[in-house]
N, C-alpha and C. Protein backbone atom coordinates (compact mmCIF):
# COMPACT_ATOMS: atom_id res chain seq x y z
N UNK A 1 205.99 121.90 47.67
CA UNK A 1 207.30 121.67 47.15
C UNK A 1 207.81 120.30 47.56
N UNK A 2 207.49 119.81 48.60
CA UNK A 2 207.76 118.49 49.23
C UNK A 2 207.34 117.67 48.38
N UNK A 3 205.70 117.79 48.02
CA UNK A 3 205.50 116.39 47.28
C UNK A 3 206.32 116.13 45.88
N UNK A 4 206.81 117.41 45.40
CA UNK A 4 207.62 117.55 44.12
C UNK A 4 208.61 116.55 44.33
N UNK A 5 209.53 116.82 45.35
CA UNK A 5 210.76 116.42 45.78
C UNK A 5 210.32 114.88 45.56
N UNK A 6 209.28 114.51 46.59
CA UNK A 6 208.84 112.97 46.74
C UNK A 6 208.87 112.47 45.96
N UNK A 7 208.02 113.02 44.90
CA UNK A 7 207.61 112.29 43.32
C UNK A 7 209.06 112.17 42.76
N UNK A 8 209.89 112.84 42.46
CA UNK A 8 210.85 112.66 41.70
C UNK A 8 211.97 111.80 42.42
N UNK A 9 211.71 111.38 44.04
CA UNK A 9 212.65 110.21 44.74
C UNK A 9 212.26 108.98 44.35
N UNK A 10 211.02 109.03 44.09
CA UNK A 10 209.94 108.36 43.56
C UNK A 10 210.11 107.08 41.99
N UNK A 11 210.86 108.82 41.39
CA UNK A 11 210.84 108.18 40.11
C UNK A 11 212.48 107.51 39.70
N UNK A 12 213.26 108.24 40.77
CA UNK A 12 214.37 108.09 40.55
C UNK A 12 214.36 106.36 41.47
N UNK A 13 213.86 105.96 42.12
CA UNK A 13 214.03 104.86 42.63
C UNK A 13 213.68 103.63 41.47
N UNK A 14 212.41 104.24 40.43
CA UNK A 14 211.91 102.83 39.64
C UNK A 14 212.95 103.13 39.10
N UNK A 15 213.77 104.54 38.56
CA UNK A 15 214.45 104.53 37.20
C UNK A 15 215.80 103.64 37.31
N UNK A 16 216.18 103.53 39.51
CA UNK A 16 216.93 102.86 39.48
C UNK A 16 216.89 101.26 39.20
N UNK A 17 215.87 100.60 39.58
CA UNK A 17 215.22 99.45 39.41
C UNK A 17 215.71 99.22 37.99
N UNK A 18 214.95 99.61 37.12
CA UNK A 18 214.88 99.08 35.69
C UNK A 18 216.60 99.41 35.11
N UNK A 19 217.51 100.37 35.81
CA UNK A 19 218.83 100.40 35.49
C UNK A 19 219.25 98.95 36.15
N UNK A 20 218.84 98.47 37.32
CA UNK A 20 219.43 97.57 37.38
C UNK A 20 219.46 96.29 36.36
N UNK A 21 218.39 96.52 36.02
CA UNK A 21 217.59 95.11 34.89
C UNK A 21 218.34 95.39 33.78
N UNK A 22 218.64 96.34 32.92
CA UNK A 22 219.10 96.89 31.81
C UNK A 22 220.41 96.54 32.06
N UNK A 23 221.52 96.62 33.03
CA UNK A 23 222.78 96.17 33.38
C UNK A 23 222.45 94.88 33.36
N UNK A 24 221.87 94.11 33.33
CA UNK A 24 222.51 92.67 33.16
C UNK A 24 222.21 92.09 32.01
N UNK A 25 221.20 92.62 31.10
CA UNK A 25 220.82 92.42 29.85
C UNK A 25 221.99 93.28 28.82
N UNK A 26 222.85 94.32 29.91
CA UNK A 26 223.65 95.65 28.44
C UNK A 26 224.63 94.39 27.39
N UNK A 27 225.09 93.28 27.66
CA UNK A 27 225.94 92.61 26.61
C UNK A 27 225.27 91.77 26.24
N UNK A 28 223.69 92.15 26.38
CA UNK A 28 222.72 91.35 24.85
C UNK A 28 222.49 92.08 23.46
N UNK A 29 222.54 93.30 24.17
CA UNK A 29 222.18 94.28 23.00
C UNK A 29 221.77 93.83 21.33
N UNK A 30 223.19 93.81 21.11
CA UNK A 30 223.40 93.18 19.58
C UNK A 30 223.19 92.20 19.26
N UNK A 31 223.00 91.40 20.52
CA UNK A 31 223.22 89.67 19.91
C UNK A 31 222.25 89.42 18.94
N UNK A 32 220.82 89.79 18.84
CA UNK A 32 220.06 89.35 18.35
C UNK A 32 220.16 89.74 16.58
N UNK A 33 220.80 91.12 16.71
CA UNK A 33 221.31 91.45 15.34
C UNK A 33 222.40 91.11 14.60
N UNK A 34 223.67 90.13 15.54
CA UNK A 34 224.72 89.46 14.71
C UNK A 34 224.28 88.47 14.63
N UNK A 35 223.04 87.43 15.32
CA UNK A 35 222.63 86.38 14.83
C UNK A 35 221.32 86.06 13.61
N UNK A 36 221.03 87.50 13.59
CA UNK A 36 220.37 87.56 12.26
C UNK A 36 221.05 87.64 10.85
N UNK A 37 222.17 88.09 10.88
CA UNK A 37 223.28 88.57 10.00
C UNK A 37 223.74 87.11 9.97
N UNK A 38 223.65 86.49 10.79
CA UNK A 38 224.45 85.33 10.26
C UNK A 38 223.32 83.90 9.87
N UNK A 39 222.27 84.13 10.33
CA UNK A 39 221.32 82.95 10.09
C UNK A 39 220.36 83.08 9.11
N UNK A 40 219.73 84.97 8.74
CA UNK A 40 219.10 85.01 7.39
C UNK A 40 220.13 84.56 6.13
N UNK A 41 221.58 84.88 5.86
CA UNK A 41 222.31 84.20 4.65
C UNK A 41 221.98 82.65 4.15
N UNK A 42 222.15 81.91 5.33
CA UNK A 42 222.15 80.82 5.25
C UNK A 42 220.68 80.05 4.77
N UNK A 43 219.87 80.87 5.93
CA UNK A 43 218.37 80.38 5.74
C UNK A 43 217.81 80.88 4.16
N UNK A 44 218.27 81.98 3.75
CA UNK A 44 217.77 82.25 2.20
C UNK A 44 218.46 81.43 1.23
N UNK A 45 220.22 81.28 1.42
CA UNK A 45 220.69 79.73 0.74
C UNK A 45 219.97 78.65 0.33
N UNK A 46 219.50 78.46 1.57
CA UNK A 46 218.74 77.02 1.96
C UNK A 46 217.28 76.92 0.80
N UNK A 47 216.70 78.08 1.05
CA UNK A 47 215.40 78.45 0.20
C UNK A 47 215.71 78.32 -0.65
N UNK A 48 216.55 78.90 -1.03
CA UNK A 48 217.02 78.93 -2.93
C UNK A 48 217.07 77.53 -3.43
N UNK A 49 217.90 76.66 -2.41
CA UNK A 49 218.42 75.61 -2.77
C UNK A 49 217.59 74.58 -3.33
N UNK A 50 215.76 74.95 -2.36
CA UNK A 50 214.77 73.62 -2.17
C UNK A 50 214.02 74.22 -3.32
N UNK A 51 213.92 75.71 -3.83
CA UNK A 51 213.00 75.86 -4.82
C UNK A 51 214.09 75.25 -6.22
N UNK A 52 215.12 75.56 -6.39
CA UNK A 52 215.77 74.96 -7.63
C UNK A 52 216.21 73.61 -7.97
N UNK A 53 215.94 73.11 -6.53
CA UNK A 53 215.91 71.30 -6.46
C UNK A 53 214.33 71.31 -6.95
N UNK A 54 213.37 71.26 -6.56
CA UNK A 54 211.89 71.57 -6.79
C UNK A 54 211.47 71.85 -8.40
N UNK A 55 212.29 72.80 -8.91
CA UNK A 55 211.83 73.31 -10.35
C UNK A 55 212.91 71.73 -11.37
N UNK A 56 213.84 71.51 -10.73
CA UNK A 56 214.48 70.04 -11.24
C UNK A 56 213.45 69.13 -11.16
N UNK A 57 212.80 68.93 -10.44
CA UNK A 57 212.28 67.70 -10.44
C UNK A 57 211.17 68.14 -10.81
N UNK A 58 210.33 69.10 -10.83
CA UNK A 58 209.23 69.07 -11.85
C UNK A 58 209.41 68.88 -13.22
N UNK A 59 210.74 69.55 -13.74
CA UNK A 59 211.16 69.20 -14.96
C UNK A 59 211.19 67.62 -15.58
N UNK A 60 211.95 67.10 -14.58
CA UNK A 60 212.05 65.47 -14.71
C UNK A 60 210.63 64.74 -14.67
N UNK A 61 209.80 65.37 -13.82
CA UNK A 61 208.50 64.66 -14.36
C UNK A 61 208.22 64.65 -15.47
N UNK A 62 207.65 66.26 -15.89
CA UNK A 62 207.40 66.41 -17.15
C UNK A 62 207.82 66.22 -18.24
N UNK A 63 209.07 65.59 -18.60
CA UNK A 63 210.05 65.31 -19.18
C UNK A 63 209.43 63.71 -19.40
N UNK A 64 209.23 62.83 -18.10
CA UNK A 64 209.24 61.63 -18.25
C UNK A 64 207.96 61.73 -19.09
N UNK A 65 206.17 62.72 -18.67
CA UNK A 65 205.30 62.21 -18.94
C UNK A 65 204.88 62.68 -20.57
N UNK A 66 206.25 63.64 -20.64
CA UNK A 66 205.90 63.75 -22.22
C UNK A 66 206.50 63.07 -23.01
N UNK A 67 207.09 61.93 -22.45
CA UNK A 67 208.22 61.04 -23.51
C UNK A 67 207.05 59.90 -23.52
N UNK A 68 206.33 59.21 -22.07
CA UNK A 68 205.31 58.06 -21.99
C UNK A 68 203.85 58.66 -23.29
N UNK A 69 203.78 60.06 -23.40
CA UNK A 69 202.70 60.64 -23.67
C UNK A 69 203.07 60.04 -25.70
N UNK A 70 204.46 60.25 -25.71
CA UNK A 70 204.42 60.34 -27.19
C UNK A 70 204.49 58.97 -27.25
N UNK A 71 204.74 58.61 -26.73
CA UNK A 71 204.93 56.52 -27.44
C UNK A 71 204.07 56.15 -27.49
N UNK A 72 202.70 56.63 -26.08
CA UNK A 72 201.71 55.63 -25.78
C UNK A 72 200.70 55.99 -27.27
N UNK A 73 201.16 57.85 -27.63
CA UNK A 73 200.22 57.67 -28.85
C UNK A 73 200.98 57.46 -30.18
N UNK A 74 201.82 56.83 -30.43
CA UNK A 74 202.69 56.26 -31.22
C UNK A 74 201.94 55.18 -31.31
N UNK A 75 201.78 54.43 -30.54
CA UNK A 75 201.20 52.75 -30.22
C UNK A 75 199.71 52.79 -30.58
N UNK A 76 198.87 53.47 -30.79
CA UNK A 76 197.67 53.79 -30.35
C UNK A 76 197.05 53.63 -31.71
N UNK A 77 198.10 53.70 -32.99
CA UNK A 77 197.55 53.38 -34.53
C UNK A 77 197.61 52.29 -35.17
N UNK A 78 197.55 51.96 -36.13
CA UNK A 78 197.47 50.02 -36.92
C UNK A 78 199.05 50.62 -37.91
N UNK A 79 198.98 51.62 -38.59
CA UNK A 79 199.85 51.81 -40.02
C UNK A 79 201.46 52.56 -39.27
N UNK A 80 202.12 52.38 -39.80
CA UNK A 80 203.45 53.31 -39.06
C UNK A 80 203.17 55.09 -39.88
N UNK A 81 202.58 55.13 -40.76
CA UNK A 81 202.35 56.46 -41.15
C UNK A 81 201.58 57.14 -40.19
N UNK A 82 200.49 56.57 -39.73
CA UNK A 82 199.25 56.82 -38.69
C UNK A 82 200.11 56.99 -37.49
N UNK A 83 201.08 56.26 -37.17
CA UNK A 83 201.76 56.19 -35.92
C UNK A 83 202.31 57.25 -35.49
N UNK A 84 203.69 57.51 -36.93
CA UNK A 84 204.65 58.93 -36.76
C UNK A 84 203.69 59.92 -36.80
N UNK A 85 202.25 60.26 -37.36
CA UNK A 85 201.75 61.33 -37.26
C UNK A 85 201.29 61.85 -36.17
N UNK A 86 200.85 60.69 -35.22
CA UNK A 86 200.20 60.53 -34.10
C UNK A 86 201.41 61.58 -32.97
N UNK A 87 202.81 60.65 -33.12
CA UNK A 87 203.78 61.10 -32.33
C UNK A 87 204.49 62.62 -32.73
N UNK A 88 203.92 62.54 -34.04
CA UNK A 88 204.78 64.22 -34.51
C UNK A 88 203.71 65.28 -33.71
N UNK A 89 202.53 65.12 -33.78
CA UNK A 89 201.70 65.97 -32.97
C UNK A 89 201.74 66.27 -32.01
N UNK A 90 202.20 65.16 -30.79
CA UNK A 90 202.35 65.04 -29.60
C UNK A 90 203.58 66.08 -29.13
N UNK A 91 204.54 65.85 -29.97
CA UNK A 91 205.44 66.65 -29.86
C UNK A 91 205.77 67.73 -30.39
N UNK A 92 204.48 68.38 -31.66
CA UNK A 92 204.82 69.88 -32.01
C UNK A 92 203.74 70.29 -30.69
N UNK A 93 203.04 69.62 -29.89
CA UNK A 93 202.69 70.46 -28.42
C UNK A 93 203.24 70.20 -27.52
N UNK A 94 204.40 69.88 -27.79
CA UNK A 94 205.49 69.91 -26.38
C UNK A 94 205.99 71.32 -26.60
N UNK A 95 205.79 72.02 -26.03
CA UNK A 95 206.35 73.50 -25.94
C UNK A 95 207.51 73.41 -24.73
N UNK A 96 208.47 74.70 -24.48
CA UNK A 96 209.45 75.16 -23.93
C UNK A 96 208.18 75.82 -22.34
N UNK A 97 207.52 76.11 -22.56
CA UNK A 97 206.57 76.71 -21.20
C UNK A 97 206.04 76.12 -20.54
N UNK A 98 206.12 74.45 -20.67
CA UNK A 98 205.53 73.11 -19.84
C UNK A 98 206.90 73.02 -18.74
N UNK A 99 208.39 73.17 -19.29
CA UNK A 99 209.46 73.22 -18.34
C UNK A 99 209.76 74.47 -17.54
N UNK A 100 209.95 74.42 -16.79
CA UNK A 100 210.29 75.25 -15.49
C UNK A 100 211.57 75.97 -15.80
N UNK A 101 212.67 75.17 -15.67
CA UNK A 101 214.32 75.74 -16.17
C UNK A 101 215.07 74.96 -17.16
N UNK A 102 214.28 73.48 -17.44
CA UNK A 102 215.23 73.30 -18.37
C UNK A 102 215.38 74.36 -19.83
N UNK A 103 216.31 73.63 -20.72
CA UNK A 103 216.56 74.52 -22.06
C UNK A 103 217.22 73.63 -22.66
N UNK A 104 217.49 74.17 -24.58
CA UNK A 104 217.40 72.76 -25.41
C UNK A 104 217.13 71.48 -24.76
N UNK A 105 216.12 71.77 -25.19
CA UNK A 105 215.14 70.28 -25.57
C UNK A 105 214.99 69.91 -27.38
N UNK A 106 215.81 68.76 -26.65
CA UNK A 106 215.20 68.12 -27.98
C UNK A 106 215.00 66.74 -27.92
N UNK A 107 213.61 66.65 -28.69
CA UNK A 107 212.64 65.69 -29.26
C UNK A 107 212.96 64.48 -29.90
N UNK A 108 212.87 63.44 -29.65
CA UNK A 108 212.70 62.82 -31.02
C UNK A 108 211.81 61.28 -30.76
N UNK A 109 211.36 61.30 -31.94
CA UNK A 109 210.12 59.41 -31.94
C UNK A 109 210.18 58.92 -33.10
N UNK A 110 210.33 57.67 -33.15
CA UNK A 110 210.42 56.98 -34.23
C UNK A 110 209.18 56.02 -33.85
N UNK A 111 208.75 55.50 -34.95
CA UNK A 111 208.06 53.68 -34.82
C UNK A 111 208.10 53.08 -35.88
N UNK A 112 208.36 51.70 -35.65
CA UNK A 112 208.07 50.83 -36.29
C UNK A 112 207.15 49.78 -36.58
N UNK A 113 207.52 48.66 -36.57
CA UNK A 113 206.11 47.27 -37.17
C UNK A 113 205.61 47.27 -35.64
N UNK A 114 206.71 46.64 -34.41
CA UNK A 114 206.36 46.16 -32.98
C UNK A 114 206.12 47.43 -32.20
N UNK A 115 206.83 48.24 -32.43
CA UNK A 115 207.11 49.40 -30.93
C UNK A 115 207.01 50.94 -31.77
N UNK A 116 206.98 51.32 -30.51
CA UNK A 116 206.90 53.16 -31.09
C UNK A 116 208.12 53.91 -29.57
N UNK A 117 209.14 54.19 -30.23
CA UNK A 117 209.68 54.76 -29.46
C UNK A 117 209.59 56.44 -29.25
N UNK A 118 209.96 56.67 -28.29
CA UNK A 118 210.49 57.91 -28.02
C UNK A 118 211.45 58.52 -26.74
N UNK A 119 212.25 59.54 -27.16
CA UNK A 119 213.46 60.08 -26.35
C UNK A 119 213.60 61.58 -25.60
N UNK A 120 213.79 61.87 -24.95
CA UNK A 120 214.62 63.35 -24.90
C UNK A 120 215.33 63.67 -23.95
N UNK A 121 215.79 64.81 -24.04
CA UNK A 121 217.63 65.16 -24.25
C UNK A 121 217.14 66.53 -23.82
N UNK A 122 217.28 67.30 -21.92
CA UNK A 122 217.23 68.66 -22.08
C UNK A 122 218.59 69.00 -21.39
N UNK A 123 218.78 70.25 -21.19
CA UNK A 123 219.60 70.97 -19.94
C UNK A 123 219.03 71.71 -18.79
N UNK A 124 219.33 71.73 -17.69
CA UNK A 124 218.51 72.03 -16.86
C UNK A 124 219.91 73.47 -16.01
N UNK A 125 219.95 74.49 -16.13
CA UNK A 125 221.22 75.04 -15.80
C UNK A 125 221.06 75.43 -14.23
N UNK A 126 222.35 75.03 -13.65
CA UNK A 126 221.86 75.62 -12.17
C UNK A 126 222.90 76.52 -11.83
N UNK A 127 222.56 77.23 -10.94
CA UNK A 127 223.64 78.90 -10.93
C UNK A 127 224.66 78.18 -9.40
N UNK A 128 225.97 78.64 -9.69
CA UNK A 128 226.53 78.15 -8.46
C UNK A 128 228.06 77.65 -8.27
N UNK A 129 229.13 77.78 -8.24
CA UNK A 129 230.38 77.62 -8.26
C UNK A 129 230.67 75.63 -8.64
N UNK A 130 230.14 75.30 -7.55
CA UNK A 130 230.41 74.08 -6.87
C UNK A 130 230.11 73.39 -8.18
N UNK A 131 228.40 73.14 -8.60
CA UNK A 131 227.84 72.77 -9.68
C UNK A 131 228.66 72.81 -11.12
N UNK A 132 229.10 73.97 -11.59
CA UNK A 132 229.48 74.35 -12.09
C UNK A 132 231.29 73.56 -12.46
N UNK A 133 231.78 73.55 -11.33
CA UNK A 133 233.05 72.90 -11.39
C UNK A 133 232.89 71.32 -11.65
N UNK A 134 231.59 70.65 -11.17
CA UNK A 134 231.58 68.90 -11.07
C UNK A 134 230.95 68.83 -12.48
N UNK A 135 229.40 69.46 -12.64
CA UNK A 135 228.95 69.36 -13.70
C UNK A 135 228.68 70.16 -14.98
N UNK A 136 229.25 71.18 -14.59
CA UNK A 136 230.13 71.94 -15.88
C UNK A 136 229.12 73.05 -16.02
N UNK A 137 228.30 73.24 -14.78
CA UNK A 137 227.11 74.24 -14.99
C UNK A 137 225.62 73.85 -15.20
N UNK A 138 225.15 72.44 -15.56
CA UNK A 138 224.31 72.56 -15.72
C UNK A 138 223.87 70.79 -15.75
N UNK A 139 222.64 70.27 -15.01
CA UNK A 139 222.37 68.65 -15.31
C UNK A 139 221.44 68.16 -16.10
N UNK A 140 222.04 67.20 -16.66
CA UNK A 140 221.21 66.82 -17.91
C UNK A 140 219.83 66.06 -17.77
N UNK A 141 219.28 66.14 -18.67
CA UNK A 141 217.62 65.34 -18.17
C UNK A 141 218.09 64.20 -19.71
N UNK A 142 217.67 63.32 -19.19
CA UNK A 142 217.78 61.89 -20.18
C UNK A 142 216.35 61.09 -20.09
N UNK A 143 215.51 61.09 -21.24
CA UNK A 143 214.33 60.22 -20.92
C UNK A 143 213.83 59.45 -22.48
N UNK A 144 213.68 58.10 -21.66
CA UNK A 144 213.29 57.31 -23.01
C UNK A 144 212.27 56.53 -22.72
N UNK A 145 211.36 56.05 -23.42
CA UNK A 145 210.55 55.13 -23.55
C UNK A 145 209.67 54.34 -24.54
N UNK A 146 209.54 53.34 -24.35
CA UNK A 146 209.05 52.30 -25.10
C UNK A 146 207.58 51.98 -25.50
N UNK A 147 206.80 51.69 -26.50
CA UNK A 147 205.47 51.03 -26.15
C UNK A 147 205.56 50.17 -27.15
N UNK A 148 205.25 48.95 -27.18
CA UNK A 148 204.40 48.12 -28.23
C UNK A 148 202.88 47.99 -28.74
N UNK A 149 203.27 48.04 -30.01
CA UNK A 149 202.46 48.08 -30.97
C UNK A 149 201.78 47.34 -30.83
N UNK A 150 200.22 47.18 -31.10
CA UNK A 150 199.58 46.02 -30.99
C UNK A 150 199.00 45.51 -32.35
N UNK A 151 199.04 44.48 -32.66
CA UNK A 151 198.75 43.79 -33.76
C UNK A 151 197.50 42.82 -34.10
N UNK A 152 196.52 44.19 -34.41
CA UNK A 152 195.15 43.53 -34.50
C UNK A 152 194.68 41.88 -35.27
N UNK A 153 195.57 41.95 -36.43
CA UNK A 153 195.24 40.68 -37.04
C UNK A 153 195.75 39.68 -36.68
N UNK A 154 196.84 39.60 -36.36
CA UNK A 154 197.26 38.82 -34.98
C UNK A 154 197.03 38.12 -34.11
N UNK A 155 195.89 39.28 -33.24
CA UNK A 155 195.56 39.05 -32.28
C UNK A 155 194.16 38.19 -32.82
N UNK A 156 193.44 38.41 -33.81
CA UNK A 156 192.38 37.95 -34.55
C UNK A 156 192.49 36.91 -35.16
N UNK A 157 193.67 36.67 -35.66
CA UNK A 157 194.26 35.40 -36.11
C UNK A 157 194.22 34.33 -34.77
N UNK A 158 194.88 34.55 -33.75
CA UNK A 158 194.84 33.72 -32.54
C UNK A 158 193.50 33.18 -32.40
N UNK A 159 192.54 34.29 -31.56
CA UNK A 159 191.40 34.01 -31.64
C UNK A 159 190.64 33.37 -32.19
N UNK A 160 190.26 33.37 -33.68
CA UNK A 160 189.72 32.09 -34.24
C UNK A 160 190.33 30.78 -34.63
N UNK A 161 191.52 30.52 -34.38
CA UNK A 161 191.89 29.43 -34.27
C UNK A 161 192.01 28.80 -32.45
N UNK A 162 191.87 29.48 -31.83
CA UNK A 162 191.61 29.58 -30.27
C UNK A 162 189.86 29.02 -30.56
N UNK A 163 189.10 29.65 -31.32
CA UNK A 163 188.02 29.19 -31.15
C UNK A 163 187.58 27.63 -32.22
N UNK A 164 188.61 27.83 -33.01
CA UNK A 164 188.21 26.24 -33.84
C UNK A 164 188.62 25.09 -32.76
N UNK A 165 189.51 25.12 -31.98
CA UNK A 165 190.18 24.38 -31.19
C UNK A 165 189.16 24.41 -30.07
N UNK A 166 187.97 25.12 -29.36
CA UNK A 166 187.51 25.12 -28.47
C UNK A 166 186.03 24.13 -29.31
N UNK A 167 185.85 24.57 -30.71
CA UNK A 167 184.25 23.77 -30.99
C UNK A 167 184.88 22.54 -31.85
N UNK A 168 186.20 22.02 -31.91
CA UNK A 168 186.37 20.81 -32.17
C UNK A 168 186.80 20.33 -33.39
N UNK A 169 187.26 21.49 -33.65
CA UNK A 169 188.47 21.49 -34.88
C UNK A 169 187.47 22.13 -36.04
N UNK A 170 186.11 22.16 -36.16
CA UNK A 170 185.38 22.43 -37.48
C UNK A 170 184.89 23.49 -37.62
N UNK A 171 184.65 24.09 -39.04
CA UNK A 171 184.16 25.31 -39.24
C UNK A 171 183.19 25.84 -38.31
């Protein structure tokens, strides 16, 4: 019966131990759970913030490399018929599933004798009070660009008079 007694002075001594440890930790308890409550909001904010900045600027790439994409093959023909066909193609495969979030998109390319242009014009909508009040809900994508035409006979024209001038004026 003694050793009973022992064992349980025993246990009551660690149980006092670890009460002592537990009293100086008792006004941590929660902390770790009101500072989760307050730092996951923010930290998922934050996430949101870098993936919808992220899906913006992929947009704006793609935006830029399908505007360089249609001019450069705008430029790429001798006839302006050859040209606009070149650029109308380019842009019936610009699809809506190459952009991330923008919406209306719209297209447009012209060319002429020197240059082959092209433009576009999307919306990119972002969810959010603030946004919403400065830029009315949503920022615009603006992209233009230029190429010149190159002018084979021209350039062929130069050339052999570049070369009469090099053998001394004669046929």
């Amino acid at each position: 019966m003694r050793g009973i007694i022992r064992k349980t002075e025993q246990m009551r001594g660690r149980n006092s131990m670890n009460r002592g440890c537990n009293d100086h930790f008792a006004g941590w308890r929660g902390s770790y759970t009101v500072e989760a409550a307050l730092v996951f909001p923010i930290v998922l904010f934050v996430l949101a913030a870098l993936i919808i900045c992220t899906f913006y600027v992929h947009d704006r790439a793609v935006s830029q490399s399908l505007v360089c994409e249609m001019a450069s093959a705008g430029s790429n023909f001798i006839t302006e018929e050859e040209r606009q066909e070149a650029m109308d193609a380019v842009r019936e495969q610009a699809t809506a599933s190459r952009f991330l979030g923008s919406r209306n998109l719209s297209l447009s390319a012209s060319s002429g004798k020197t240059e082959a242009n092209a433009a576009l014009a999307a919306d990119y909508p972002v969810p959010g009070m603030v946004i919403k009040y400065f830029a009315g809900g949503s920022l615009t994508i603006q992209k233009k660009w230029s190429s010149k035409t190159p002018d084979p006979a021209k350039a062929i024209w130069i050339m052999r008079g570049l070369k009469r001038l090099i053998d001394g004026g004669t046929k």
